[in-house]
Protein backbone atom coordinates (compact mmCIF):
# COMPACT_ATOMS: atom_id res chain seq x y z
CA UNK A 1 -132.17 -52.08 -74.35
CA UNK A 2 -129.63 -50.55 -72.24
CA UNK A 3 -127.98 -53.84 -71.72
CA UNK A 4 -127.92 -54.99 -74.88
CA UNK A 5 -126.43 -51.90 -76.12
CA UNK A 6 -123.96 -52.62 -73.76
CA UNK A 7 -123.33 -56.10 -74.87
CA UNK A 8 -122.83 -54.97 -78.34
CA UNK A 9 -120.09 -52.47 -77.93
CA UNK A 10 -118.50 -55.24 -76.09
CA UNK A 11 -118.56 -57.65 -78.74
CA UNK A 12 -117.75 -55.00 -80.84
CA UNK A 13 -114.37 -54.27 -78.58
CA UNK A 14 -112.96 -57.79 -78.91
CA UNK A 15 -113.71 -58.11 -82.63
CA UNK A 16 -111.63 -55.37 -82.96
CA UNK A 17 -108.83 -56.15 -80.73
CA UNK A 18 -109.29 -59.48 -82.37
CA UNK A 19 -108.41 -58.00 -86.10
CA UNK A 20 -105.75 -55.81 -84.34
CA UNK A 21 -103.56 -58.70 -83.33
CA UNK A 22 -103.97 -60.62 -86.17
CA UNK A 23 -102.60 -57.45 -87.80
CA UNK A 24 -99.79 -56.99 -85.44
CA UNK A 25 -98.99 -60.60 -85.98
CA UNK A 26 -98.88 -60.32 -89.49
CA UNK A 27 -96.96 -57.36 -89.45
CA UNK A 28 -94.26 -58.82 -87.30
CA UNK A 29 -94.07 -61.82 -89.60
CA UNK A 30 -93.40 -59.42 -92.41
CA UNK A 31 -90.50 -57.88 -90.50
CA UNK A 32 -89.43 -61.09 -89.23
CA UNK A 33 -89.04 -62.18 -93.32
CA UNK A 34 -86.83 -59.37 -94.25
């Protein structure tokens, strides 16, 4: 259980820092267009 709960919040840490960058990316790309 204790391992798998683990596990999870890890996954759930690079999803986010996934979505972040794409974010930042996008962002930039905005900026970069003005």
């Amino acid at each position: 259980q204790n391992y798998m709960t683990g596990l999870w919040s890890l996954i759930q840490t690079d999803y986010s820092t996934d979505m972040l960058c794409e974010w930042w990316v996008q962002r930039n790309d905005r900026l970069d267009g003005l």
